[in-house]
C-alpha atoms as a PDB file:
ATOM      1  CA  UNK A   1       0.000   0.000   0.000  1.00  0.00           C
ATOM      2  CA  UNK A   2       3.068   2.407   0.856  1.00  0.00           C
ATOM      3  CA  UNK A   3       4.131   1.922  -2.785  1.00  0.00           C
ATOM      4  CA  UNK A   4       0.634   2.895  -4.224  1.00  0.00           C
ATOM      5  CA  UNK A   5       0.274   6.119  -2.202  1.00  0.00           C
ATOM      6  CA  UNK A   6       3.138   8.028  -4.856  1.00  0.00           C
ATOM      7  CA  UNK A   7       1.144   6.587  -7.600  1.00  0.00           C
ATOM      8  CA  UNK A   8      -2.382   7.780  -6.323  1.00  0.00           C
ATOM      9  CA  UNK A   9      -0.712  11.058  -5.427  1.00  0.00           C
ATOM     10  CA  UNK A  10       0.610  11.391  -8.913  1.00  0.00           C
ATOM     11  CA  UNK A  11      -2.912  10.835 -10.437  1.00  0.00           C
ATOM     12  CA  UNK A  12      -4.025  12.819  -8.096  1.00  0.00           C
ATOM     13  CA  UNK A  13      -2.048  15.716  -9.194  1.00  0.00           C
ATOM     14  CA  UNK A  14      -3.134  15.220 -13.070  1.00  0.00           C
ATOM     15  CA  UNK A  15      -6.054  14.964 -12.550  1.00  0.00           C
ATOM     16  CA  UNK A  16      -6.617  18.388 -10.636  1.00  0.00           C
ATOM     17  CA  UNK A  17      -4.038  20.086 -13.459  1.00  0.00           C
ATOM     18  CA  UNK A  18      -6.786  18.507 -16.385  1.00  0.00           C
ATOM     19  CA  UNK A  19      -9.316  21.272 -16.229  1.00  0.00           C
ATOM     20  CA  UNK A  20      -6.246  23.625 -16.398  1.00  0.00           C
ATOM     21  CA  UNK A  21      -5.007  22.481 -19.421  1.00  0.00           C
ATOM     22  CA  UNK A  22      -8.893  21.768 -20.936  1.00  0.00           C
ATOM     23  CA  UNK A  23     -10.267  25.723 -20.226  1.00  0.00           C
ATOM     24  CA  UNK A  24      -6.268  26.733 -22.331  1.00  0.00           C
ATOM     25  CA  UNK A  25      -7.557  24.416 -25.277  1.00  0.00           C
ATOM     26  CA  UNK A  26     -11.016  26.281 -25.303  1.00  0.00           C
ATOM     27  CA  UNK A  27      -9.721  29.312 -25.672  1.00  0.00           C
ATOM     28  CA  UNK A  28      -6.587  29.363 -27.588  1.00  0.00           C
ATOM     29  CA  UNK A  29      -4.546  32.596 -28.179  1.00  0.00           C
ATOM     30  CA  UNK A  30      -5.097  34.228 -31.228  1.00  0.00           C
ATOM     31  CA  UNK A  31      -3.154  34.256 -34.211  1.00  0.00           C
ATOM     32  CA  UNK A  32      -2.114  37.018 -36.518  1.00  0.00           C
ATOM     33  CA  UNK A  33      -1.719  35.227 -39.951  1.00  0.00           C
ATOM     34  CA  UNK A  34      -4.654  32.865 -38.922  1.00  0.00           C
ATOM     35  CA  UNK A  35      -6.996  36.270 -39.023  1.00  0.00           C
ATOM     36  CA  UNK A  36      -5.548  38.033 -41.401  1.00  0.00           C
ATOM     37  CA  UNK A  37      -6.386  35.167 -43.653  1.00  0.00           C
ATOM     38  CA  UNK A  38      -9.590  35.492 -42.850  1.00  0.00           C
ATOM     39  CA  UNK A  39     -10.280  39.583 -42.628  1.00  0.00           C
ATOM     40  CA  UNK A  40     -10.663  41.739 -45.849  1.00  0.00           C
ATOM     41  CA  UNK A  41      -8.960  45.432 -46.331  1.00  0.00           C
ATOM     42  CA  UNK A  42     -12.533  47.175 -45.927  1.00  0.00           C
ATOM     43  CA  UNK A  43     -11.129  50.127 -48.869  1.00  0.00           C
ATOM     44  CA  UNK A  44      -9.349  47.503 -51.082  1.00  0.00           C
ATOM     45  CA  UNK A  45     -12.256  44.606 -50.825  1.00  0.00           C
ATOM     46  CA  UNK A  46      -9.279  42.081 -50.888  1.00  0.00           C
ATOM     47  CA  UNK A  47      -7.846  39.792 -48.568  1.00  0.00           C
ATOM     48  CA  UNK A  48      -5.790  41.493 -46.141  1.00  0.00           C
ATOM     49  CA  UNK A  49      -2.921  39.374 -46.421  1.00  0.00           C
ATOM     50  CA  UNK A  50      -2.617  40.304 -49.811  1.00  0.00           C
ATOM     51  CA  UNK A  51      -3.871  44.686 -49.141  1.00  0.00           C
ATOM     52  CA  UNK A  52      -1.270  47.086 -50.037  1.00  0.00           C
ATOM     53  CA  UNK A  53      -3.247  50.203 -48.735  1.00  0.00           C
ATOM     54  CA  UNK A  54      -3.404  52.335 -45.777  1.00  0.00           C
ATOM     55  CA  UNK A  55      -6.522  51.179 -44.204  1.00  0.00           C
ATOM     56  CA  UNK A  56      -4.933  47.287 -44.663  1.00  0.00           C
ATOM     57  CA  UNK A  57      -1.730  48.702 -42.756  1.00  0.00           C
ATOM     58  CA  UNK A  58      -4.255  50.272 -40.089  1.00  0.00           C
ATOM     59  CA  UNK A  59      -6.408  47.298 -39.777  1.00  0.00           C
ATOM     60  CA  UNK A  60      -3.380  45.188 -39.459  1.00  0.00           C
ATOM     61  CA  UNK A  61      -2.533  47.512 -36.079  1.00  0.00           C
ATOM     62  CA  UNK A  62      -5.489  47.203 -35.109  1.00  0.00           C
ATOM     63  CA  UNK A  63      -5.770  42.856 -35.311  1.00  0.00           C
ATOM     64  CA  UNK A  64      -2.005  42.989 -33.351  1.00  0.00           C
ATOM     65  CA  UNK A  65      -2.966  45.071 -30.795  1.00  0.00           C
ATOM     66  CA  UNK A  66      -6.185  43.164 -29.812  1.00  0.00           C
ATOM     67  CA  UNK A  67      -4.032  40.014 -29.792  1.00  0.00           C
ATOM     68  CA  UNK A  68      -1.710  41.577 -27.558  1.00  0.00           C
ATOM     69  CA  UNK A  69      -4.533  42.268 -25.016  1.00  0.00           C
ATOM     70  CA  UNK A  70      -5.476  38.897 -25.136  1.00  0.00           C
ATOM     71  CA  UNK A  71      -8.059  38.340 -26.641  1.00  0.00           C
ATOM     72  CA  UNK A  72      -9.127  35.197 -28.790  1.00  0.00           C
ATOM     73  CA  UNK A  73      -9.755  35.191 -32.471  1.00  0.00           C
ATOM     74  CA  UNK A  74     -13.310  35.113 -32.256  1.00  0.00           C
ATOM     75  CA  UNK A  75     -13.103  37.864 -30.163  1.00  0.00           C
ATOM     76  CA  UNK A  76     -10.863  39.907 -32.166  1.00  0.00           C
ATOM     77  CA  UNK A  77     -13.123  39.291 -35.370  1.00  0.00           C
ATOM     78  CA  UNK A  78     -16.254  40.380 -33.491  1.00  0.00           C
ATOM     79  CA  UNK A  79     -13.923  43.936 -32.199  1.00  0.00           C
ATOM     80  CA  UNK A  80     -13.027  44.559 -36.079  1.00  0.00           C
ATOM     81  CA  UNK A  81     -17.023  43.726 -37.148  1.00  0.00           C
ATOM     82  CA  UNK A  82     -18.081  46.125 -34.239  1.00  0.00           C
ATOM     83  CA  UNK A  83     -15.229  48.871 -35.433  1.00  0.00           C
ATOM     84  CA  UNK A  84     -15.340  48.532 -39.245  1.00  0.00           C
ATOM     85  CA  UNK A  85     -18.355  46.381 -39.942  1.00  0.00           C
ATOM     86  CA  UNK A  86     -19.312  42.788 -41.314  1.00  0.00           C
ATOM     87  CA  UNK A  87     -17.840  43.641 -45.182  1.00  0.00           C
ATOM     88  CA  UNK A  88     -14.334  42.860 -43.015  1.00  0.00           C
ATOM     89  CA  UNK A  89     -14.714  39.602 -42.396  1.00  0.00           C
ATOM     90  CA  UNK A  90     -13.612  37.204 -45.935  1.00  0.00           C
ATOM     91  CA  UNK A  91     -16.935  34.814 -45.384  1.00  0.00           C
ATOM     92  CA  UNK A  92     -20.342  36.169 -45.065  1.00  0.00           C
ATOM     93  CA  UNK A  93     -22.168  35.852 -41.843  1.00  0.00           C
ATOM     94  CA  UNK A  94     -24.624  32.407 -41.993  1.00  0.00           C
ATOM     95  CA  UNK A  95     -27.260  34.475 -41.446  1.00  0.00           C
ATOM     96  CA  UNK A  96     -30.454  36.563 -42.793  1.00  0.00           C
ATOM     97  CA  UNK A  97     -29.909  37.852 -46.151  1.00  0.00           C
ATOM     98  CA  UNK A  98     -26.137  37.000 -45.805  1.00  0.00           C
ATOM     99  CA  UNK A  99     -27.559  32.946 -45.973  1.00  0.00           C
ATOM    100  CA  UNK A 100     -28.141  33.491 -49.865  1.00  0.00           C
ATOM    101  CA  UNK A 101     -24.508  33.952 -50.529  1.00  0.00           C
ATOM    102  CA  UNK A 102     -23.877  30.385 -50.102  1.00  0.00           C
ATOM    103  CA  UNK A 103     -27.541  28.948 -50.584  1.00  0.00           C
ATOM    104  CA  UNK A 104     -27.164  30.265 -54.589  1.00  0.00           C
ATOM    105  CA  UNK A 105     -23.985  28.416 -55.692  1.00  0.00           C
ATOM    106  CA  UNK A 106     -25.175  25.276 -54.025  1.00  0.00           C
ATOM    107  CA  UNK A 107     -28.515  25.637 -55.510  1.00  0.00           C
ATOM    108  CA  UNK A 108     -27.252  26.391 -59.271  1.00  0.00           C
ATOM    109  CA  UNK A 109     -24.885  23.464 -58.633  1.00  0.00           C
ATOM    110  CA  UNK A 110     -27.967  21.355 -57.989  1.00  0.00           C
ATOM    111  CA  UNK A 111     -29.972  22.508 -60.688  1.00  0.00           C
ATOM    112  CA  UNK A 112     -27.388  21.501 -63.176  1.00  0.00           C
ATOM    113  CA  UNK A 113     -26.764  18.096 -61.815  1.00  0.00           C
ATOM    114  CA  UNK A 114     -30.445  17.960 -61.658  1.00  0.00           C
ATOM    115  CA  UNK A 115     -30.744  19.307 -65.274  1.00  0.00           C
ATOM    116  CA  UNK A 116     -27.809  16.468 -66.166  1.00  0.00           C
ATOM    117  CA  UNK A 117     -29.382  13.472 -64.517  1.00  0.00           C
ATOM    118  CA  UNK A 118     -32.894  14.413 -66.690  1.00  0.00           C
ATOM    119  CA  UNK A 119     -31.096  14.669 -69.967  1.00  0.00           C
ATOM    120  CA  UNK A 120     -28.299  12.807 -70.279  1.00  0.00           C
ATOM    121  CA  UNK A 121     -30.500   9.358 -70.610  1.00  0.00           C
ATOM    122  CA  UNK A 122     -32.628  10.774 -73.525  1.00  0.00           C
ATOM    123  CA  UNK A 123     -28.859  11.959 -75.494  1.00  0.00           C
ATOM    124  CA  UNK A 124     -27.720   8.576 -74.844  1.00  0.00           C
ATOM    125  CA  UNK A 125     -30.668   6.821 -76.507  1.00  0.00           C
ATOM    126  CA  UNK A 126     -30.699   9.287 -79.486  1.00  0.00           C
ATOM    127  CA  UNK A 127     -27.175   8.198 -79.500  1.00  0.00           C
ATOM    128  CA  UNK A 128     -27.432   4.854 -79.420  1.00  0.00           C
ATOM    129  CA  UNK A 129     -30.468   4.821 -81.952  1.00  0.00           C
ATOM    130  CA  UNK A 130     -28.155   7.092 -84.478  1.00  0.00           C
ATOM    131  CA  UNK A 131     -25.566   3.898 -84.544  1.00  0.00           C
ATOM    132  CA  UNK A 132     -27.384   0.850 -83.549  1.00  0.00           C
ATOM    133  CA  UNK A 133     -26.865  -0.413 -87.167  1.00  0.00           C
ATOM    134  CA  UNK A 134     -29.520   0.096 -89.397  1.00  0.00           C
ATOM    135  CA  UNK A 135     -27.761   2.159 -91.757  1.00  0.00           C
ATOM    136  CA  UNK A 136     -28.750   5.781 -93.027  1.00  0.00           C
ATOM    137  CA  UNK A 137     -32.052   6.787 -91.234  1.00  0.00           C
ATOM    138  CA  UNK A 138     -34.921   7.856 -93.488  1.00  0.00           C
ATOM    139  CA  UNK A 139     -34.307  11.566 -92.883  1.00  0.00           C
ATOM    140  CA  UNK A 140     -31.245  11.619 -94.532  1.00  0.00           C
ATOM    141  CA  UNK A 141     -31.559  11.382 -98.399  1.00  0.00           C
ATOM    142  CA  UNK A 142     -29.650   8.513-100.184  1.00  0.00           C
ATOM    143  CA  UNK A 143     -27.524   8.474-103.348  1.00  0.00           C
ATOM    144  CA  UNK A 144     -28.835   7.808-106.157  1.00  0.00           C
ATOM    145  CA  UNK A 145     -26.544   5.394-108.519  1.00  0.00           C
ATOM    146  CA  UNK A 146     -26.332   7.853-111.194  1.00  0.00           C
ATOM    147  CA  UNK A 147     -24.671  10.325-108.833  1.00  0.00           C
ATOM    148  CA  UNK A 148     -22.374   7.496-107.152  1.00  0.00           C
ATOM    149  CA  UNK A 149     -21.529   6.770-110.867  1.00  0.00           C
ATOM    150  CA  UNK A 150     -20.343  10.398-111.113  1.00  0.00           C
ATOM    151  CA  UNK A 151     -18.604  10.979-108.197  1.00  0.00           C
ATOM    152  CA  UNK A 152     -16.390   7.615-108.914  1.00  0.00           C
ATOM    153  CA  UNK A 153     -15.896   9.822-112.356  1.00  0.00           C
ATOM    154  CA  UNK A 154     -14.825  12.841-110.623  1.00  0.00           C
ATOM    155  CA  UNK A 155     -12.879  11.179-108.219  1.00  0.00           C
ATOM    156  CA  UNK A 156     -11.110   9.150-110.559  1.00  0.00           C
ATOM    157  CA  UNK A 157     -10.657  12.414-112.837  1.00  0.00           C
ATOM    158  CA  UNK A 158      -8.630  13.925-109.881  1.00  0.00           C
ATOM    159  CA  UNK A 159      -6.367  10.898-108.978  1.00  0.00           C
ATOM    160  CA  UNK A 160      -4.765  10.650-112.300  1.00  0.00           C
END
């Protein structure tokens, strides 16, 4: 039993640090490159990462001094939304009218596949009844054997 007490006292210890370590996960420290990514230049409407502008160099300033009073990246994007409004962040919010910026490309993606899966069966069997063997179809009109006779005629004419 002597030799278990260390043991127990060691598990003890790790498992009163856990929570510790758990509430540092939740709320990680922000990262400069990691929003920048994410924020746009509010004058240039480009990524900030990529803003060559005044207002990029101010908003940058702005994203390093909110890291450096600690705050977390969800934090610091809600401060630059409150400060310069929602056209800063790179992706729409999911919500209200915001919601159709992601509903339309999904939807016109859907309508094409949709549009696909309806037609491509009825190409397919015009296909397949344009070469299933039976020769010419009766829209086309055939060659009569005079004109085969002289078009071996011409084309003889030309080889020789």
């Amino acid at each position: 039993m002597r030799r278990l007490r260390p043991v127990l006292a060691l598990l003890a210890a790790l498992w009163l640090a856990a929570p510790t370590t758990s509430a540092l996960a939740a709320a990680p420290r922000a990262s400069f490159n990691d929003i920048e990514d994410e924020v746009m230049c509010v004058t240039c409407n480009v990524p900030l990462h990529i803003a060559v502008s005044a207002q990029a160099d101010e908003e940058r300033t702005e994203i390093k001094r909110l890291i450096a009073q600690g705050l977390t990246k969800q934090q610091v994007l809600d401060q630059l939304v409150a400060d310069l409004g929602p056209r800063v962040l790179g992706d729409p919010p999911s919500d209200g009218f915001n919601v159709t910026t992601w509903l339309v490309p999904v939807g016109a993606i859907g309508g094409v596949a949709l549009l696909l899966v309806l037609t491509l069966p009825r190409w397919r069997r015009r296909s397949e009844d344009d070469h299933d063997g039976r020769g010419p179809s009766t829209d086309e009109p055939s060659v009569s054997p005079a004109d085969m006779r002289r078009l071996d005629e011409d084309l003889a004419a030309t080889e020789g």
